[in-house]
Protein backbone atom coordinates (compact mmCIF):
# COMPACT_ATOMS: atom_id res chain seq x y z
CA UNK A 1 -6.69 -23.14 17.30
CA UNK A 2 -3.79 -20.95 17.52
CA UNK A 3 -0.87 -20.54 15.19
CA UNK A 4 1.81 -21.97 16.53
CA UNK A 5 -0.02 -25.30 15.59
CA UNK A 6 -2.56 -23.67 12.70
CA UNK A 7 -1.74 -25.47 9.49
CA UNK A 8 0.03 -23.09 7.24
CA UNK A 9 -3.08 -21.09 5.01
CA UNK A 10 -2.70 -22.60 1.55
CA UNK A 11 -2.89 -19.63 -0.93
CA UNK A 12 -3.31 -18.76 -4.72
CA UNK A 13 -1.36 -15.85 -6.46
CA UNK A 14 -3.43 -14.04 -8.81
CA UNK A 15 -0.99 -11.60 -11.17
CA UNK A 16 2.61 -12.35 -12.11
CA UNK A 17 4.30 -9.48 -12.04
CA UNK A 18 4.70 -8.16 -8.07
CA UNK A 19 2.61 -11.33 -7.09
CA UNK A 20 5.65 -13.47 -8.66
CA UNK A 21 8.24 -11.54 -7.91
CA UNK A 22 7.31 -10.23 -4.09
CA UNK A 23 3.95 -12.21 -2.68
CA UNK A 24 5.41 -16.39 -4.45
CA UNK A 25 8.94 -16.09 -1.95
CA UNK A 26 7.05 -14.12 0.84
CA UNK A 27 4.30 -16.74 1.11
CA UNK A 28 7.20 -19.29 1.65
CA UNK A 29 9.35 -17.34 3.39
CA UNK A 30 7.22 -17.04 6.82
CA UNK A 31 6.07 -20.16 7.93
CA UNK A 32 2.66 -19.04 8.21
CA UNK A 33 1.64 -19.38 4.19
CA UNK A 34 2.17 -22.11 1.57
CA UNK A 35 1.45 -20.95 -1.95
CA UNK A 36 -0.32 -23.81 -4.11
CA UNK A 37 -1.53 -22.52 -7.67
CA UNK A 38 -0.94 -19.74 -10.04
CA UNK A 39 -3.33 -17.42 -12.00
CA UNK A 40 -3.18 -15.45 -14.89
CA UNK A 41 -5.05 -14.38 -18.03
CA UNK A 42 -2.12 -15.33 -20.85
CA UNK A 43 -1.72 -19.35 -21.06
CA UNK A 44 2.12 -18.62 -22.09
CA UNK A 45 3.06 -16.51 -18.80
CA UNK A 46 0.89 -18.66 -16.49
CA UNK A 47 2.64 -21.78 -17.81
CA UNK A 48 6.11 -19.97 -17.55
CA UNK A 49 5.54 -18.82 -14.01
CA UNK A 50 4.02 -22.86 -12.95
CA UNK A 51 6.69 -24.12 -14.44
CA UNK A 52 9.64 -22.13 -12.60
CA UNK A 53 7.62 -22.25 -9.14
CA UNK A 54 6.76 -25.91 -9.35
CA UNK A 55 2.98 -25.07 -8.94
CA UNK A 56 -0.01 -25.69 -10.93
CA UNK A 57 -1.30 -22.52 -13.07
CA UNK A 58 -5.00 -21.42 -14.15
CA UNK A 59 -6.32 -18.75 -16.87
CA UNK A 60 -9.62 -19.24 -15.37
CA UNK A 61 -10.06 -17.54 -12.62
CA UNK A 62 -13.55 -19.39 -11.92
CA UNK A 63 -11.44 -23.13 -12.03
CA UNK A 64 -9.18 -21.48 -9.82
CA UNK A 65 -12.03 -20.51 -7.28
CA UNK A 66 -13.45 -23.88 -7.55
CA UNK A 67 -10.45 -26.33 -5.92
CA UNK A 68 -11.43 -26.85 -2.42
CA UNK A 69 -7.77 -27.25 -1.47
CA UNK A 70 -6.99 -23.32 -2.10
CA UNK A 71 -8.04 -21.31 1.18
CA UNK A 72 -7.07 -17.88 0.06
CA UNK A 73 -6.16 -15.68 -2.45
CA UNK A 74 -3.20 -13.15 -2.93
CA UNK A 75 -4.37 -10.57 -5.91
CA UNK A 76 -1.74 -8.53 -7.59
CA UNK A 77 -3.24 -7.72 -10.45
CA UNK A 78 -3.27 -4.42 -12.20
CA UNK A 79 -6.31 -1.88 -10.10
CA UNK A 80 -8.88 -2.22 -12.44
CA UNK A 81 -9.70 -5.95 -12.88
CA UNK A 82 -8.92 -6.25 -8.86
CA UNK A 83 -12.64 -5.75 -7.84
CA UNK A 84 -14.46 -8.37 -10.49
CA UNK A 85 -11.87 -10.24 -9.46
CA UNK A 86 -12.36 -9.60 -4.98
CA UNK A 87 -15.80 -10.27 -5.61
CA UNK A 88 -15.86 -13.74 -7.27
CA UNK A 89 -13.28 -14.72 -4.51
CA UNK A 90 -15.07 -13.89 -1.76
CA UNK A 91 -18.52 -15.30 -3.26
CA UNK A 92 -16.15 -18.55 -3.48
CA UNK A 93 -15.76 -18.27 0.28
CA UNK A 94 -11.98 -17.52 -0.45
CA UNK A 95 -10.25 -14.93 2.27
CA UNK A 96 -8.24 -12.44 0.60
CA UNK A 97 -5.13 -10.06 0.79
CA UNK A 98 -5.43 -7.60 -1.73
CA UNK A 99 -2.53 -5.37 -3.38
CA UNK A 100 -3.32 -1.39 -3.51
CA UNK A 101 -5.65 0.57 -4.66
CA UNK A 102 -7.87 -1.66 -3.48
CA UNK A 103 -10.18 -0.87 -6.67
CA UNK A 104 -10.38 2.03 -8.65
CA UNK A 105 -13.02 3.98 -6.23
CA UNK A 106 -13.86 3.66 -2.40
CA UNK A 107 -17.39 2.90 -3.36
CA UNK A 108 -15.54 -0.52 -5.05
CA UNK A 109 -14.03 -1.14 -1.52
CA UNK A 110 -17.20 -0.49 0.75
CA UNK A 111 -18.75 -2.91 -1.54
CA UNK A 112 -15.83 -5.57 -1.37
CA UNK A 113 -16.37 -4.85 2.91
CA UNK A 114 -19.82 -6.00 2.70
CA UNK A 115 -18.87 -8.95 1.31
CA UNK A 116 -16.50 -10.05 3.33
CA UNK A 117 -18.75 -9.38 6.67
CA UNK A 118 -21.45 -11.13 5.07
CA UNK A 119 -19.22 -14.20 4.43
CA UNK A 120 -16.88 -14.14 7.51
CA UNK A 121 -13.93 -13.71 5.27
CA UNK A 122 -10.46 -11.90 6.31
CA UNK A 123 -8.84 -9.49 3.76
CA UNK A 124 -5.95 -7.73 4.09
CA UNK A 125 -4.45 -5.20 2.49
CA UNK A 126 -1.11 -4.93 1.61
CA UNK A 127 0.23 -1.46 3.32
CA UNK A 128 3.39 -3.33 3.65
CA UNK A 129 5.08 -0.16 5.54
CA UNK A 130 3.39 -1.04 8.62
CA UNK A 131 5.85 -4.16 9.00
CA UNK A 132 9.44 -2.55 8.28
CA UNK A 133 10.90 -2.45 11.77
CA UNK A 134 12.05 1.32 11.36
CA UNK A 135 8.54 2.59 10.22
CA UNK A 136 7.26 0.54 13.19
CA UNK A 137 10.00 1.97 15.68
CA UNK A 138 8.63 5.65 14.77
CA UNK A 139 4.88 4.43 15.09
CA UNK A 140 5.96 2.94 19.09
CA UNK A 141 8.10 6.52 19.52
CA UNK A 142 4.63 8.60 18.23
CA UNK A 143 2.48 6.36 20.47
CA UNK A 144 4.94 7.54 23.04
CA UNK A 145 4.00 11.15 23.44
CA UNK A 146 7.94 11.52 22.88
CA UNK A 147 7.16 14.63 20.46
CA UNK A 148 4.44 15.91 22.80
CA UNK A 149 1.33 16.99 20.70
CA UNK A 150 2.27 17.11 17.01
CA UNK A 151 1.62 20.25 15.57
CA UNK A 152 3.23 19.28 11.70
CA UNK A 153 3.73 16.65 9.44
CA UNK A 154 5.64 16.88 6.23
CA UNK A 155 5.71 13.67 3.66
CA UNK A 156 8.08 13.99 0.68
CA UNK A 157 7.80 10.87 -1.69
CA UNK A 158 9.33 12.83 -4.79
CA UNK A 159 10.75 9.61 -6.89
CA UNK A 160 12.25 9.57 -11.28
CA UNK A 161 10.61 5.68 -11.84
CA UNK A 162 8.30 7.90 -14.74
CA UNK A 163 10.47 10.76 -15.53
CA UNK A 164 11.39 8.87 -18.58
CA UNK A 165 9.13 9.91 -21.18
CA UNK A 166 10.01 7.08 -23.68
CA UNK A 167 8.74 4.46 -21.08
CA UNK A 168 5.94 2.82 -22.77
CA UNK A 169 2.11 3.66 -22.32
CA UNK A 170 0.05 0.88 -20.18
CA UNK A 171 -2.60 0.80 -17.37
CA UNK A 172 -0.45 3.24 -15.38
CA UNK A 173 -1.27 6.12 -17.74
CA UNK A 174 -5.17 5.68 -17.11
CA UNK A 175 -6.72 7.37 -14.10
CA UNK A 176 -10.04 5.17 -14.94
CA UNK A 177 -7.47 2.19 -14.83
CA UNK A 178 -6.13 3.01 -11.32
CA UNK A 179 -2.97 4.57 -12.37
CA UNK A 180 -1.05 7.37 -11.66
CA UNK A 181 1.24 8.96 -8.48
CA UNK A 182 -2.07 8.82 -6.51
CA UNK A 183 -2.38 4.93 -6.45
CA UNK A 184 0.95 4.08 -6.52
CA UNK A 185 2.32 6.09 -3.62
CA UNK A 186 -0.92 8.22 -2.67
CA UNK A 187 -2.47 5.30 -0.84
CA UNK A 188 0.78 4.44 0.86
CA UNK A 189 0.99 7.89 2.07
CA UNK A 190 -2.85 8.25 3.11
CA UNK A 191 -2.38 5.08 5.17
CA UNK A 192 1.12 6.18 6.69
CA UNK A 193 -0.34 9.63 7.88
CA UNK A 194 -3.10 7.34 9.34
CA UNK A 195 -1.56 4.97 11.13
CA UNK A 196 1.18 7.31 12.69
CA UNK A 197 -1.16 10.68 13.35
CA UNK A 198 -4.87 9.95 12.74
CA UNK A 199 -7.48 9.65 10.07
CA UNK A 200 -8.20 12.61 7.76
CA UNK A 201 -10.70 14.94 8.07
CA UNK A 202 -10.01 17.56 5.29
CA UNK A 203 -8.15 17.54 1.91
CA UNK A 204 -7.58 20.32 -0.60
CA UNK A 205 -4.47 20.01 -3.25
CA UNK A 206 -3.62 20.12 -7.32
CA UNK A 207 -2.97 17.95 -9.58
CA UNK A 208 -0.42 17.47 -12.55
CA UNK A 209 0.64 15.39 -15.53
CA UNK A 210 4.45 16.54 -16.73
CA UNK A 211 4.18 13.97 -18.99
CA UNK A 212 1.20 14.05 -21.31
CA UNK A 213 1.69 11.62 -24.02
CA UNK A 214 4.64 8.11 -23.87
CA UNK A 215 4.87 5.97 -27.05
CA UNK A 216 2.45 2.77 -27.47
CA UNK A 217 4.68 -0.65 -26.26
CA UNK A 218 3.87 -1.88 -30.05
CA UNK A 219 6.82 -0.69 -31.26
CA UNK A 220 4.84 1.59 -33.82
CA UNK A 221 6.39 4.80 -32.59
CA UNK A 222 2.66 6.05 -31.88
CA UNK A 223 1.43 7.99 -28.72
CA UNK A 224 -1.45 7.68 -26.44
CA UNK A 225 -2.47 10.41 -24.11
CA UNK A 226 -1.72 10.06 -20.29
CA UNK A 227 -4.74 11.42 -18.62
CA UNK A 228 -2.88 9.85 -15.34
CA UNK A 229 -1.42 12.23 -12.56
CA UNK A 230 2.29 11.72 -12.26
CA UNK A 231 2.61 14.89 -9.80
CA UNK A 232 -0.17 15.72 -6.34
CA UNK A 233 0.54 18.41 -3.81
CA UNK A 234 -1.90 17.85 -1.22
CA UNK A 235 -2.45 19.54 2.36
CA UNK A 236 -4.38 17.45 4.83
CA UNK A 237 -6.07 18.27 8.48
CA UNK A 238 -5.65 14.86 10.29
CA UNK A 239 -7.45 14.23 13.40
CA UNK A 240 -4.45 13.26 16.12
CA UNK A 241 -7.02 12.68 18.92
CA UNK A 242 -6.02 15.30 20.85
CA UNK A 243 -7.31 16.45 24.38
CA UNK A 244 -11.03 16.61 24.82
CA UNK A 245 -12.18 19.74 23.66
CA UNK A 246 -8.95 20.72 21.58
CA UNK A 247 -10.45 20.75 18.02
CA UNK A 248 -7.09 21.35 16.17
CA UNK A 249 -6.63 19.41 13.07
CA UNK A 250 -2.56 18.79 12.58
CA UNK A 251 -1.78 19.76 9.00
CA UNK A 252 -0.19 17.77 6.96
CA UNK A 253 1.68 18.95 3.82
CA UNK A 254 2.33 15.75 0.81
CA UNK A 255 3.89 16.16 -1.81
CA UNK A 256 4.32 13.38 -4.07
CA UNK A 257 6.08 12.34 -7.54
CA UNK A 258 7.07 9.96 -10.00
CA UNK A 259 8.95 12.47 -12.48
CA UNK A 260 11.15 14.25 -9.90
CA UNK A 261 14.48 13.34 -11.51
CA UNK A 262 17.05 12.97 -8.67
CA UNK A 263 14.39 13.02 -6.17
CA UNK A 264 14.79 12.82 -2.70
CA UNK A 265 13.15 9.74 -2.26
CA UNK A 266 10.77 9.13 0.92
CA UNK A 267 10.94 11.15 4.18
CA UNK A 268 8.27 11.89 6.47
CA UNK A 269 8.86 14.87 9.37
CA UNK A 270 6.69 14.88 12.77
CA UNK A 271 6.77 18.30 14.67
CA UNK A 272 5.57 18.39 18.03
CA UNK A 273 5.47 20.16 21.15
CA UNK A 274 8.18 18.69 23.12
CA UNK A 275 10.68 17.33 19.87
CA UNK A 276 10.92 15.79 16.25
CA UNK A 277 10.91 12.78 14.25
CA UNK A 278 12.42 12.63 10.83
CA UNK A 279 12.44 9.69 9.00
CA UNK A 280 13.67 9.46 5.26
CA UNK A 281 15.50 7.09 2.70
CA UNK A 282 17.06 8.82 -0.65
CA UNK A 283 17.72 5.13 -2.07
CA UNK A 284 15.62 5.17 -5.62
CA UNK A 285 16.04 1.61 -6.24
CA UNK A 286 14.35 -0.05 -3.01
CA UNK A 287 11.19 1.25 -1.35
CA UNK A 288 12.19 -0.58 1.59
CA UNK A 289 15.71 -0.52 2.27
CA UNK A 290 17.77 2.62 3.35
CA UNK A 291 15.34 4.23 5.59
CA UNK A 292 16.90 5.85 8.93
CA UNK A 293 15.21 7.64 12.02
CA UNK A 294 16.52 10.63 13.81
CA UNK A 295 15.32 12.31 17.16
CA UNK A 296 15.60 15.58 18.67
CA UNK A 297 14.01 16.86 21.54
CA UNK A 298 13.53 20.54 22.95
CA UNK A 299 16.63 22.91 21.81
CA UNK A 300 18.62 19.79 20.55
CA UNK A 301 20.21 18.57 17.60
CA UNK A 302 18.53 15.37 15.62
CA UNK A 303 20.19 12.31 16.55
CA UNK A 304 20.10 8.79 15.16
CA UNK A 305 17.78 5.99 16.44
CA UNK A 306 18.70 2.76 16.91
CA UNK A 307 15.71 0.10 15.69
CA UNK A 308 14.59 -2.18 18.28
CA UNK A 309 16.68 -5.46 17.49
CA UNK A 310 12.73 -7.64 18.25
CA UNK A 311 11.62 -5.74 15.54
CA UNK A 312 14.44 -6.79 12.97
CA UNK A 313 13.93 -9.61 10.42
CA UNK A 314 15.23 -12.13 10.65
CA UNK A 315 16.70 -12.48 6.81
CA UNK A 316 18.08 -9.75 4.44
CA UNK A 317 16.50 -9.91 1.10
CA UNK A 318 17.74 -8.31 -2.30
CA UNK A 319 14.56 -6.92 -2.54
CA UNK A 320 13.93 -5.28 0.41
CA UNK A 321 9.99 -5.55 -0.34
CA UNK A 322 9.80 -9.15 0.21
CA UNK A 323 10.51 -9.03 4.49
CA UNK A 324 7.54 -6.87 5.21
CA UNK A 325 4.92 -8.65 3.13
CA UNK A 326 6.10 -11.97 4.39
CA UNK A 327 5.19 -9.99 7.56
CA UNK A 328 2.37 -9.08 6.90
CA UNK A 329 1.42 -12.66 5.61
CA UNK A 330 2.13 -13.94 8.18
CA UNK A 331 -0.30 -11.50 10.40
CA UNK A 332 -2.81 -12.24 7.52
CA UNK A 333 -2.74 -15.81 7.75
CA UNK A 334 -3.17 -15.51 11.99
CA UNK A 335 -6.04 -13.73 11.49
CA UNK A 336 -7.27 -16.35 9.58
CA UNK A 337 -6.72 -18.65 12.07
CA UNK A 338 -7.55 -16.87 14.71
CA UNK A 339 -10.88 -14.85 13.54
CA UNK A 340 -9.19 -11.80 14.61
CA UNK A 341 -9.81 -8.37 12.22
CA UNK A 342 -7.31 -7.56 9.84
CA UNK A 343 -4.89 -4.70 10.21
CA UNK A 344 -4.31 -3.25 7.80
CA UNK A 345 -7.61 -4.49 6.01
CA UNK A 346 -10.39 -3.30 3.90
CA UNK A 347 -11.29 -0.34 6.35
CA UNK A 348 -7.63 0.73 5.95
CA UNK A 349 -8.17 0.72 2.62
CA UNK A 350 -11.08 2.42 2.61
CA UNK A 351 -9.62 5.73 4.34
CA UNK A 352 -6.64 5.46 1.64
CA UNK A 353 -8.77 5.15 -1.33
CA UNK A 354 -11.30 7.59 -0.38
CA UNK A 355 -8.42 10.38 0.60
CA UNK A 356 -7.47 9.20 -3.47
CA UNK A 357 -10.75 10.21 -4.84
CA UNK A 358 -11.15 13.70 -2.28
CA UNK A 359 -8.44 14.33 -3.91
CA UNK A 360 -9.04 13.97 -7.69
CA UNK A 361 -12.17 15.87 -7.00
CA UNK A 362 -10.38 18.51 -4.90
CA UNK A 363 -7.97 18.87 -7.49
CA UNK A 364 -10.93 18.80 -10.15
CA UNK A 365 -13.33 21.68 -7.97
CA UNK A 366 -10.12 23.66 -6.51
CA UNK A 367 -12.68 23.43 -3.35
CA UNK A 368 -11.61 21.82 0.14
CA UNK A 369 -13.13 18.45 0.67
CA UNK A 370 -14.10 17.38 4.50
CA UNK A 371 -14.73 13.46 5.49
CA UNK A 372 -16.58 11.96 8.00
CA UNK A 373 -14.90 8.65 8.44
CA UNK A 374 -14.53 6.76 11.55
C-alpha cells in the first residue's frame, strides 16, 4: 500500500501543552494524520482540551492504549514520564513519534529501540529542523561539496526565554527531570551537527547555572534550587566522512543559552575548503521563522540564497513550528505505511541524547569524552 491511497494514521496526543498547541493542528494539517483522542493526567485540562478539539479525552493512559481504533501515539509530555510512558505504548503495539529528549538518559532510548524492533513499530522523533525548507536547502548545498571539505563549524543558539529569574520553578529546573539548555536546545543542536556534518566522535565542554534558585509557582514567595544547566559551551570532533585515510575530525564549537538577554538567536557557520555557509535567525519569538542562508565562495563576499520554491510549504502559520512537524508527520505516518525506517527516529535520538549525557559527564570530570557510535 502506498500513501497516496494509505488511510490517514489515526493518532492520540499524549501532553497538552506543545502536543495541543503544535502536534493537534499539525496532525490535521497534512493529510497524512487524523488525530482521534486526547491524554492527560488532570481530568479538568483533559476535559478542557476534548472539549475545544471535538475529541474524546483519557487520564488513563492504559484505557487510552486499549481502543483498537488509535494506531499511534504523539507524546509531548514533560522528559521524565516520556519513557514509562514509550514503553506501555509500544507493548500496546502502538507506533510512536516522540518529542525530545527522548528520555532522560540514552540508556532509556536504547531500551525504547529494542522495543520497537522487537514489535515492528515506527517511532519518530521530532527533530523538526530537518523539515524547514531553509535548514534543508543548506543540508542539499553541504551534500554538494559546494564548501569543499569543511574544516569548521560554529553553532550559536544563545536565547533570554530563562533570563527571567522570577519565572517560576518546574520540571525545567531538574537535570534528573530532563531539563535544562541541554535538552531543550542541546539535542536540537547534537542532531543538526549530525545531519549536516557527521556523527560525533569526541566531546569536552563546561557547564553553568546563572540562575540558581526561581520562586515556587505556589504563590508562597519560596525558592527551590535549580540544579538545571541554563548555559553549555561545548567543542565537538565530528566525523565528516572524509577521504579514506584522512583521519581529521572537523571541530565544532556550541555554545548554547537560555539566559543570554538580547541573544543572538540561532546561527550555525560551515567553513570549508572551497567557501562558506552561514545560516542564522535573531527572531526570539519563533524557532522557526526568520532564518536566512548566505554563500560565499573562494575570496568572495557572502551572498543570499534563495530556498528552493519545492521545498516551501505550502501554508504560513503564526507559529512557525507547526509547518515542519506537520512535515514530519506526514513522513512519520509514510513510514508507517510503508515499513520504511524512520528519519529522524530513535537512532537519531540516540546520538543526541548520548552527546547530552558526554556532556554532563564531561562537564562533571573536566576530561574529554570519545564515542563509538555508528
Amino acid at each position: 500500500m502506498t500513501h497516496s491511497n494509505a488511510a490517514p494514521l489515526r493518532v492520540a496526543v499524549a501532553g497538552l501543552g506543545f502536543g495541543e498547541k503544535v502536534h493537534l493542528p499539525a496532525l490535521r494539517a497534512n493529510g497524512a494524520t487524523e488525530p482521534v483522542a486526547l491524554w492527560h493526567p488532570r481530568r479538568e485540562r483533559v476535559q478542557q482540551a476534548a472539549s475545544a478539539g471535538a475529541l474524546p479525552g483519557f487520564t488513563d493512559f492504559g484505557a487510552l492504549l486499549a481502543e483498537p481504533g488509535i494506531e499511534a501515539v504523539v507524546i509531548a509530555t514533560p522528559p521524565a514520564p516520556r519513557f514509562a510512558l514509550a514503553k506501555a505504548a509500544l507493548n500496546a503495539g502502538k507506533h510512536l513519534l516522540l518529542e525530545k529528549p527522548v528520555g532522560v538518559s540514552a540508556e532509556q532510548v536504547e531500551e525504547l529501540q529494542r522495543l520497537a524492533i522487537r514489535h515492528g513499530l515506527q517511532v519518530a522523533v521530532n527533530f523538526e529542523y530537518r523539515a524547514v525548507p531553509v535548514f534543508q536547502q543548506l543540508a542539499a548545498l553541504l551534500a554538494a561539496g559546494v564548501i569543499g571539505d569543511p574544516w569548521l563549524v560554529k553553532l550559536d543558539w544563545l536565547m533570554s526565554s530563562r533570563a527571567d529569574a522570577s519565572r517560576p520553578w518546574n520540571w525545567y529546573a531538574q537535570r534528573s527531570e530532563g531539563g535544562g539548555v541541554l535538552g531543550a536546545l542541546g539535542t536540537h543542536a547534537f542532531d543538526m551537527l549530525h545531519w549536516l556534518i557527521g556523527p560525533t566522535r569526541e566531546l569536552q565542554g563546561a557547564l553553568s547555572t546563572a540562575i540558581t534558585a526561581r520562586p515556587l509557582p505556589d504563590g508562597s514567595g519560596r525558592q527551590a534550587a535549580v540544579d538545571a544547566e541554563d548555559i553549555a559551551l561545548l567543542q565537538l570532533g565530528l566525523d565528516a566522512g572524509l577521504a579514506a585515510g584522512n583521519k581529521r575530525l572537523v571541530p565544532a564549537q556550541v555554545s548554547l543559552a537560555a539566559v543570554a538577554r538580547q541573544g543572538r538567536g540561532c546561527w550555525l557557520e560551515f567553513y570549508g575548503s572551497e567557501g562558506t555557509l552561514v545560516l542564522g535567525s535573531d527572531n526570539q519569538s519563533d524557532y522557526v521563522h526568520g532564518f536566512h542562508l548566505w554563500r560565499a565562495g573562494r575570496g568572495e563576499a557572502l551572498q543570499p540564497v534563495a530556498v528552493d520554491p519545492a521545498l516551501a510549504f505550502a501554508r504560513t502559520w503564526a507559529d512557525g513550528r507547526i509547518a515542519p512537524v506537520a512535515r514530519l508527520h506526514r513522513w512519520w505516518a509514510e513510514s508507517v505505511r510503508t515499513g520504511r525506517p524512520m528519519v529522524p527516529g530513535l537512532c537519531e535520538g540516540f546520538r543526541s541524547q548520548l552527546c547530552c549525557d558526554l556532556a554532563i559527564t564531561a562537564a562533571d570530570t573536566g576530561l574529554r569524552q570519545s564515542l563509538a557510535v555508528g
